[in-house]
C-alpha atoms as a PDB file:
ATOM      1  CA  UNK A   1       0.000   0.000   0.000  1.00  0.00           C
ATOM      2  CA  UNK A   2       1.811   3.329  -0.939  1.00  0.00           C
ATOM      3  CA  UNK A   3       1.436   6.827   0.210  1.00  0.00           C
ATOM      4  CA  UNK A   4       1.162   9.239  -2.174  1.00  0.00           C
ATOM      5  CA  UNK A   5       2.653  13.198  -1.550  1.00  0.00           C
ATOM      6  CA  UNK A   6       2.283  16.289  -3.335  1.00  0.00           C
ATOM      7  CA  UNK A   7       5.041  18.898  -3.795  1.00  0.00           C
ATOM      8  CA  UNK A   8       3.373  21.950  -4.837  1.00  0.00           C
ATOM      9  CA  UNK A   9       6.173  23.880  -7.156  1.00  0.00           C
ATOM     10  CA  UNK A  10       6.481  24.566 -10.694  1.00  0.00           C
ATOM     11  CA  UNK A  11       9.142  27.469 -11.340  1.00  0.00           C
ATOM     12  CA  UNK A  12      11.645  28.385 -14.440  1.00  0.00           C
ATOM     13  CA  UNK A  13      15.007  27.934 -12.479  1.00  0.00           C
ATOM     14  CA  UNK A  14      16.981  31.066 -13.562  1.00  0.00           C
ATOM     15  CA  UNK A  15      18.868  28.630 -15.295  1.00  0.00           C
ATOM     16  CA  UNK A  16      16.552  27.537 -17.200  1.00  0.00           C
ATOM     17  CA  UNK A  17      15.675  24.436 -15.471  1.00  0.00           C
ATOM     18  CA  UNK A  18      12.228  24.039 -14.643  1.00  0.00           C
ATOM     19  CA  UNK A  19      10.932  22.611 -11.823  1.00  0.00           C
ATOM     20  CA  UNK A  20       7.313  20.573 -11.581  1.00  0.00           C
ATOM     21  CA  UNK A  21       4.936  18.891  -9.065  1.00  0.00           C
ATOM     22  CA  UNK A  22       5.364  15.743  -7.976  1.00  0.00           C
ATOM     23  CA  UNK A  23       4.484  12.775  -6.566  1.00  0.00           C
ATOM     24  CA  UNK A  24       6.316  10.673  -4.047  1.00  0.00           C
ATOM     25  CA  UNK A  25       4.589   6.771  -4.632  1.00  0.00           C
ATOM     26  CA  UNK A  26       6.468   4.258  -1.823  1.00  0.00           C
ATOM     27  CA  UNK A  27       8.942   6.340  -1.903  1.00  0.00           C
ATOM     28  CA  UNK A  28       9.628   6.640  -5.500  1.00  0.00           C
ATOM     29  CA  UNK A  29       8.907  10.473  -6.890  1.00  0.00           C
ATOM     30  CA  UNK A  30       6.993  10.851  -9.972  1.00  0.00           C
ATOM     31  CA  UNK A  31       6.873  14.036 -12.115  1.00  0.00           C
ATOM     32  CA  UNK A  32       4.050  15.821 -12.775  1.00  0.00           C
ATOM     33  CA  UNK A  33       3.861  16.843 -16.300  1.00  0.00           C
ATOM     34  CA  UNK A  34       0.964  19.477 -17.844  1.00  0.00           C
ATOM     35  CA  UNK A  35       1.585  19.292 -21.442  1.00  0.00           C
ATOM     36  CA  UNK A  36      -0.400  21.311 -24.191  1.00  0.00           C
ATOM     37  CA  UNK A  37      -3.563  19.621 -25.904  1.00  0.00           C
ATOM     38  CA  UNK A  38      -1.810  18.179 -29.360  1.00  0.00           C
ATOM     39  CA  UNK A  39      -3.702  17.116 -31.954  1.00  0.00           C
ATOM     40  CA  UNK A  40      -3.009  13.147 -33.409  1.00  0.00           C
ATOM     41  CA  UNK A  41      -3.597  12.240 -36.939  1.00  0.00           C
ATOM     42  CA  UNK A  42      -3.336   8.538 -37.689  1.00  0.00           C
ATOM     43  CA  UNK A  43      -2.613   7.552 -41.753  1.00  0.00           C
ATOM     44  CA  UNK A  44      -3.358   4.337 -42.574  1.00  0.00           C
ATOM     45  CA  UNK A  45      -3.202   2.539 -45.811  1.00  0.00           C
ATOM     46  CA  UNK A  46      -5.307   2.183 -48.655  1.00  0.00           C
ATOM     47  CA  UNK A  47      -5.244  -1.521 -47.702  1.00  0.00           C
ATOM     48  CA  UNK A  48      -5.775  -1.394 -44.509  1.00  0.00           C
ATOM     49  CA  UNK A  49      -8.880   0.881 -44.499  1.00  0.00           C
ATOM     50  CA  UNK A  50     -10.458  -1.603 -47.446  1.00  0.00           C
ATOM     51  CA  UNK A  51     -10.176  -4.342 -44.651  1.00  0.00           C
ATOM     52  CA  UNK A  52     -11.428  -1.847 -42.113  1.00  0.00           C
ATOM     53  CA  UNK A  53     -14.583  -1.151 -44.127  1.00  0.00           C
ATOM     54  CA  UNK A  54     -14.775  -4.751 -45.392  1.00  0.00           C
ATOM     55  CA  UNK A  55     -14.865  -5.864 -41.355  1.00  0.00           C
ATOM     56  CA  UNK A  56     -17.464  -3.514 -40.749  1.00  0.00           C
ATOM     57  CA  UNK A  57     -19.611  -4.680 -43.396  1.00  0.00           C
ATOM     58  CA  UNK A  58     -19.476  -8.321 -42.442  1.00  0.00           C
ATOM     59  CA  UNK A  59     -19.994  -7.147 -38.878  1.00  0.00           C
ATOM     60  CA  UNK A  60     -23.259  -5.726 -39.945  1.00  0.00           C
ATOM     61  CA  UNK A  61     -24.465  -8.660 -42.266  1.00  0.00           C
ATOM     62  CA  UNK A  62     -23.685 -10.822 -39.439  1.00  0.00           C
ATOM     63  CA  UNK A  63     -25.914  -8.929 -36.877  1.00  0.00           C
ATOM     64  CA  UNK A  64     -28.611  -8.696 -39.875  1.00  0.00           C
ATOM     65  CA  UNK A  65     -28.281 -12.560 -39.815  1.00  0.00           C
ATOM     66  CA  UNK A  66     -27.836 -13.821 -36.928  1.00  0.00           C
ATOM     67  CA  UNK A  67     -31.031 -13.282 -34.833  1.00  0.00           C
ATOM     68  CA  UNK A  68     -32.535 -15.475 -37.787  1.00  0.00           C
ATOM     69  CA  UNK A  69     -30.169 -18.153 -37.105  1.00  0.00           C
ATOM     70  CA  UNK A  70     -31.120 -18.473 -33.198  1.00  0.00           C
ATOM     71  CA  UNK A  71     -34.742 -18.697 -34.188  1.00  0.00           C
ATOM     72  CA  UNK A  72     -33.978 -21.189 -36.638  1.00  0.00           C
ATOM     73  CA  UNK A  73     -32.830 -23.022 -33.778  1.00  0.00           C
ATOM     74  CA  UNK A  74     -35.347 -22.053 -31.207  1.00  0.00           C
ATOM     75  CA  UNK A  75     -37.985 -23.196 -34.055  1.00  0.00           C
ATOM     76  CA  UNK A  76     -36.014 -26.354 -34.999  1.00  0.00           C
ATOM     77  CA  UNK A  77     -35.872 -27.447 -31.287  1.00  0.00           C
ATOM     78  CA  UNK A  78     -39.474 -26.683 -31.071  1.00  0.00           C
ATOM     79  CA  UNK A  79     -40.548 -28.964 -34.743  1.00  0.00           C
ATOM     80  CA  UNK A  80     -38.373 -31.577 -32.921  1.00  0.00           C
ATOM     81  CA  UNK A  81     -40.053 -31.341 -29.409  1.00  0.00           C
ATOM     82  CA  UNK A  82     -43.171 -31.267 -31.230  1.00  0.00           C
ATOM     83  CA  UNK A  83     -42.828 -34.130 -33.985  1.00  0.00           C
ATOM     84  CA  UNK A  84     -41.710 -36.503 -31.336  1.00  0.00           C
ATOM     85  CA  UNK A  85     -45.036 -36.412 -29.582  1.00  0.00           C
ATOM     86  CA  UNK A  86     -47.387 -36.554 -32.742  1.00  0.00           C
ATOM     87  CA  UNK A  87     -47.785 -40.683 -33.510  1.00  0.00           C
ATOM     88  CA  UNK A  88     -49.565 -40.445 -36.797  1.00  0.00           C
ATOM     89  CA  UNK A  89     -47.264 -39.865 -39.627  1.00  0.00           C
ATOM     90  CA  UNK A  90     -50.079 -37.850 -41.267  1.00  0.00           C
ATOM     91  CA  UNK A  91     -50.741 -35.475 -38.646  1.00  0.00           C
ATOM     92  CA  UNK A  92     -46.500 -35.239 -38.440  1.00  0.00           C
ATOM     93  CA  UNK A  93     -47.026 -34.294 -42.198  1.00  0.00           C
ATOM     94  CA  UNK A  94     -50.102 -31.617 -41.404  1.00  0.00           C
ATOM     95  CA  UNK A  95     -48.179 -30.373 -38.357  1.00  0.00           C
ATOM     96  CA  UNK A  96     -45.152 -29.831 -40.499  1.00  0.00           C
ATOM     97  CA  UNK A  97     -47.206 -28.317 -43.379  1.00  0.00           C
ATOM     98  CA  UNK A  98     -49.097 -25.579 -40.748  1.00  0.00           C
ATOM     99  CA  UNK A  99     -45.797 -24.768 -39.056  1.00  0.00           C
ATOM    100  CA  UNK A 100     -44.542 -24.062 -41.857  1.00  0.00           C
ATOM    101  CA  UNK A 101     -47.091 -21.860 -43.346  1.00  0.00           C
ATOM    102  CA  UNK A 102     -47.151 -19.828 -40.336  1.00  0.00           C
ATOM    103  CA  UNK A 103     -43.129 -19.054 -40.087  1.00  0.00           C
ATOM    104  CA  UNK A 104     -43.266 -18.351 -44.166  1.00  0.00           C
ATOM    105  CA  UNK A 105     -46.147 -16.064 -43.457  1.00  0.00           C
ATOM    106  CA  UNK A 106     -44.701 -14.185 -40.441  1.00  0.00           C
ATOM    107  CA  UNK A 107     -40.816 -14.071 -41.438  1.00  0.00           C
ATOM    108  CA  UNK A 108     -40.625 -14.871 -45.448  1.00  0.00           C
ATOM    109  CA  UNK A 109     -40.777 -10.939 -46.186  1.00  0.00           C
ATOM    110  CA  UNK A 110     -38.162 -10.041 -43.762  1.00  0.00           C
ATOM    111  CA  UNK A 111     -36.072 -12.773 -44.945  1.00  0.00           C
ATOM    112  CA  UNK A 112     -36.511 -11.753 -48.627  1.00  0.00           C
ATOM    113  CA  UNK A 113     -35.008  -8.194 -47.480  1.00  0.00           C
ATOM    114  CA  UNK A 114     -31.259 -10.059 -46.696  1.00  0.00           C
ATOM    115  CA  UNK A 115     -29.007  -9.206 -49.092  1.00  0.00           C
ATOM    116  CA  UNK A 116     -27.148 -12.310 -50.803  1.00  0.00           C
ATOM    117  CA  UNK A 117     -24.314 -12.162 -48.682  1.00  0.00           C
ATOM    118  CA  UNK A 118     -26.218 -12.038 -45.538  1.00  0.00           C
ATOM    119  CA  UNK A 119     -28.511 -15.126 -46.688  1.00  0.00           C
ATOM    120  CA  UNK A 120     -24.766 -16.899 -46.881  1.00  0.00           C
ATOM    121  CA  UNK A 121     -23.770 -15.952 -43.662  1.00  0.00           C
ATOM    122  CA  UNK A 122     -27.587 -17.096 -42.151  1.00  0.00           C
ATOM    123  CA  UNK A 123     -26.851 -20.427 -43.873  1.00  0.00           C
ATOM    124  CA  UNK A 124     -23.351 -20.993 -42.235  1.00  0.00           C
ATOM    125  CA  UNK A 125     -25.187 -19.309 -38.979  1.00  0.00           C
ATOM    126  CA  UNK A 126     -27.775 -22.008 -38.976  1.00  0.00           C
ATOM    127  CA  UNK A 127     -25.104 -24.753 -38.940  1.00  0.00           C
ATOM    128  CA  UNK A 128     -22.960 -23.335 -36.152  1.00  0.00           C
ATOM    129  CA  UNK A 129     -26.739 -22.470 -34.088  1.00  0.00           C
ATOM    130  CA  UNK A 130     -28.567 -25.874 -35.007  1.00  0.00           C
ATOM    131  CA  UNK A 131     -25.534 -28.284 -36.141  1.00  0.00           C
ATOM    132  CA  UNK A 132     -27.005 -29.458 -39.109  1.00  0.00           C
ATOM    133  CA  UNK A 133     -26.385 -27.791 -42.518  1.00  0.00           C
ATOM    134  CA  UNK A 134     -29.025 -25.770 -44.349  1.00  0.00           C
ATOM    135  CA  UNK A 135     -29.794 -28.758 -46.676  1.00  0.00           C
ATOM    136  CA  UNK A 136     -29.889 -31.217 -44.083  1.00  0.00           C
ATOM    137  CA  UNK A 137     -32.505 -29.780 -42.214  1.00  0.00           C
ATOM    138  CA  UNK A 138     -34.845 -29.134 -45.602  1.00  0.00           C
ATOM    139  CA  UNK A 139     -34.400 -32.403 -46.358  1.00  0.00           C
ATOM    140  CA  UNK A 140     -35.007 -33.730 -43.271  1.00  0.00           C
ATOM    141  CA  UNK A 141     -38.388 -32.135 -42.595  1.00  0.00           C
ATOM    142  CA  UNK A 142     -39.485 -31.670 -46.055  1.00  0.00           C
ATOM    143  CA  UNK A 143     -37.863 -34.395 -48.119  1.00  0.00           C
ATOM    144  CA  UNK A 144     -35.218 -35.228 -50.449  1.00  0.00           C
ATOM    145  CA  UNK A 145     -37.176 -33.547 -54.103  1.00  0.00           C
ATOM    146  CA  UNK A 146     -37.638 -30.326 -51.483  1.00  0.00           C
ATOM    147  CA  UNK A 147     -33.848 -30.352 -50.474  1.00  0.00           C
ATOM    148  CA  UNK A 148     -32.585 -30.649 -54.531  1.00  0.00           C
ATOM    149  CA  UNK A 149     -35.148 -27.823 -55.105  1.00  0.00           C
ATOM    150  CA  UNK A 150     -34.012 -25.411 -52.719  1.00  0.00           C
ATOM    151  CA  UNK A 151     -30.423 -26.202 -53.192  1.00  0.00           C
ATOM    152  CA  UNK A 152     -30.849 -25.383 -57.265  1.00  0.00           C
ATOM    153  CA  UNK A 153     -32.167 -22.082 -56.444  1.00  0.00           C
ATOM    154  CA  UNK A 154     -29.637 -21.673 -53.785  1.00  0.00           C
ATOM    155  CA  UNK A 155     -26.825 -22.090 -56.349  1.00  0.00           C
ATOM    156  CA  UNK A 156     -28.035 -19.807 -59.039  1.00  0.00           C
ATOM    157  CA  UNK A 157     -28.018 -16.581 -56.032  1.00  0.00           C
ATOM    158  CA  UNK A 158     -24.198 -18.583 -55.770  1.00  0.00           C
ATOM    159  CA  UNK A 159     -25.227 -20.172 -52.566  1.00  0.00           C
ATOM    160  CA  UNK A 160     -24.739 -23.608 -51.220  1.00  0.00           C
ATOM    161  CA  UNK A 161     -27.181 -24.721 -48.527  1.00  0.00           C
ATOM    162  CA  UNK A 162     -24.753 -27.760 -47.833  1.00  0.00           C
ATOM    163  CA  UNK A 163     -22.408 -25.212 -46.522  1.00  0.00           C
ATOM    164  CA  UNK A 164     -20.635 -25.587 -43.141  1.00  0.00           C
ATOM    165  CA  UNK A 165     -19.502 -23.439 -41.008  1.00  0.00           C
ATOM    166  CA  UNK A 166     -16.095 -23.466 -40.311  1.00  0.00           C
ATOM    167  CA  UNK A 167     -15.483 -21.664 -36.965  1.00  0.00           C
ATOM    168  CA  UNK A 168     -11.057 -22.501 -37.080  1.00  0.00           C
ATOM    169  CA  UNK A 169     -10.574 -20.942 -40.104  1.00  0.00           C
ATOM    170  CA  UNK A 170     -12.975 -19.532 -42.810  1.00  0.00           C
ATOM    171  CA  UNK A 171     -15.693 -18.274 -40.811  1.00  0.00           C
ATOM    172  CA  UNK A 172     -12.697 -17.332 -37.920  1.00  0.00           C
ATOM    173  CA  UNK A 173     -14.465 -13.246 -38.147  1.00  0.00           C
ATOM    174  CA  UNK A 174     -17.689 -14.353 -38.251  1.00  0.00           C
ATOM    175  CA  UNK A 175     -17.439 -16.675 -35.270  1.00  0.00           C
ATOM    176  CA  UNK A 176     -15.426 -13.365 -33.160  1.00  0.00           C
ATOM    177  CA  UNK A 177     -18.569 -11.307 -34.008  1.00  0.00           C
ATOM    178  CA  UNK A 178     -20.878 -13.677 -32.998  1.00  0.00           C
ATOM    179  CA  UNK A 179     -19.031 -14.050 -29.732  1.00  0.00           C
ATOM    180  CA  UNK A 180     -19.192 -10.404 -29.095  1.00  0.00           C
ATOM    181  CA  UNK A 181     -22.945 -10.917 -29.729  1.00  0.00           C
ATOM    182  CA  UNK A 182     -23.251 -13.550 -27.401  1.00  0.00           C
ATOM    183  CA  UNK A 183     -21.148 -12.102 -24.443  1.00  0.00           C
ATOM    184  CA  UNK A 184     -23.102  -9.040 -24.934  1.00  0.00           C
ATOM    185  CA  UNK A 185     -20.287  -6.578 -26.331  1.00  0.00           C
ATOM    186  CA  UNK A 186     -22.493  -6.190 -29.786  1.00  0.00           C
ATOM    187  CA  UNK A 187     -26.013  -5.617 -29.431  1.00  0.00           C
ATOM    188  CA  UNK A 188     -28.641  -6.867 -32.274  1.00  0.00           C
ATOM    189  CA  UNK A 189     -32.164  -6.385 -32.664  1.00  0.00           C
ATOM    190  CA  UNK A 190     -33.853  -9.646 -32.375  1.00  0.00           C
ATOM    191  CA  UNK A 191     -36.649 -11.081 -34.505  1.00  0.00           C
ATOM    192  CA  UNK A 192     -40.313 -10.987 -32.715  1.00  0.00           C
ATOM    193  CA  UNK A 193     -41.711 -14.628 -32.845  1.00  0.00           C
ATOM    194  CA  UNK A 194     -44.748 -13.847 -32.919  1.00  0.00           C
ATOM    195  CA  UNK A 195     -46.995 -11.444 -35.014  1.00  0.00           C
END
């Protein structure tokens, strides 16, 4: 625990010397410095400010994104929950068919506002939320012809809904982001489940 002392002098020596405040910290003295306000310009390359603004852009496509991907989850976990107490395949079929019509009708304009970019990074954010790749999970609940449908259209917007995300290495910025989302250092605005 130190001590800390003020000396209370700041003269022009008529030598020129000048002598400051201090502090005295455990017995150590510590000059007290007032310097003028300066003003700091940073220059950074042309480069470096492309990454900058490339960063921030994926930054905000992920946020866009990624409150999709937890309800994707939330929703899968849900069908799942659901599906396993329903022991008629036909009412599995009708219960699949109803959810369905009600997330298209509540979320498929919002979803239709994503850029192309975002819907790729909502794709790779549904296999890192859910574990199971975009195509997996159509195919799954809606069948194999469904799956190869989706997937076609997928590719022409130069999308793959087989794509996995890749936390190590390719998605290595997405996955910081969506840590800072989780440990609350980036806020997003997350989607209403209900209308």
């Amino acid at each position: 625990m130190g001590c800390s002392l003020s000396v209370h002098s700041q003269i022009v020596m008529p030598d020129g010397r000048i002598r400051v405040l201090a502090n005295v910290i455990d017995g150590d003295t510590v000059p007290l410095i007032h310097l003028a306000p300066a003003e700091i310009f940073a220059t950074i390359s042309p480069e470096a400010a492309d990454r900058i603004k490339a960063y921030n852009k994926l930054r905000r496509d992920v946020l866009k994104a990624y409150p999709y991907a937890r309800l994707a989850a939330d929703q899968l976990k849900f069908i799942n929950d659901s599906v396993g107490k329903i022991a008629s395949e036909r009412e599995r079929k009708k219960f699949l068919k109803r959810t369905e019509a009600e997330l298209k009708a509540r979320f498929e304009k919002d979803l239709k506002k994503l850029t192309i970019t975002q819907g790729r990074i909502l794709i790779k954010l549904i296999d890192r939320e859910t574990g199971e790749t975009s195509y997996a999970l159509v195919k799954e609940l809606r069948g194999s012809i469904q799956a190869f449908f989706w997937q076609s259209l997928a590719r022409l917007f130069g999308s793959n809904l087989k794509s996995e995300y890749n936390a190590n290495q390719e998605d290595i910025l997405i996955e910081g982001i969506v840590r800072q989302i989780e440990s609350g250092e980036l806020q997003y605005k997350a989607v209403v489940k209900g209308s």
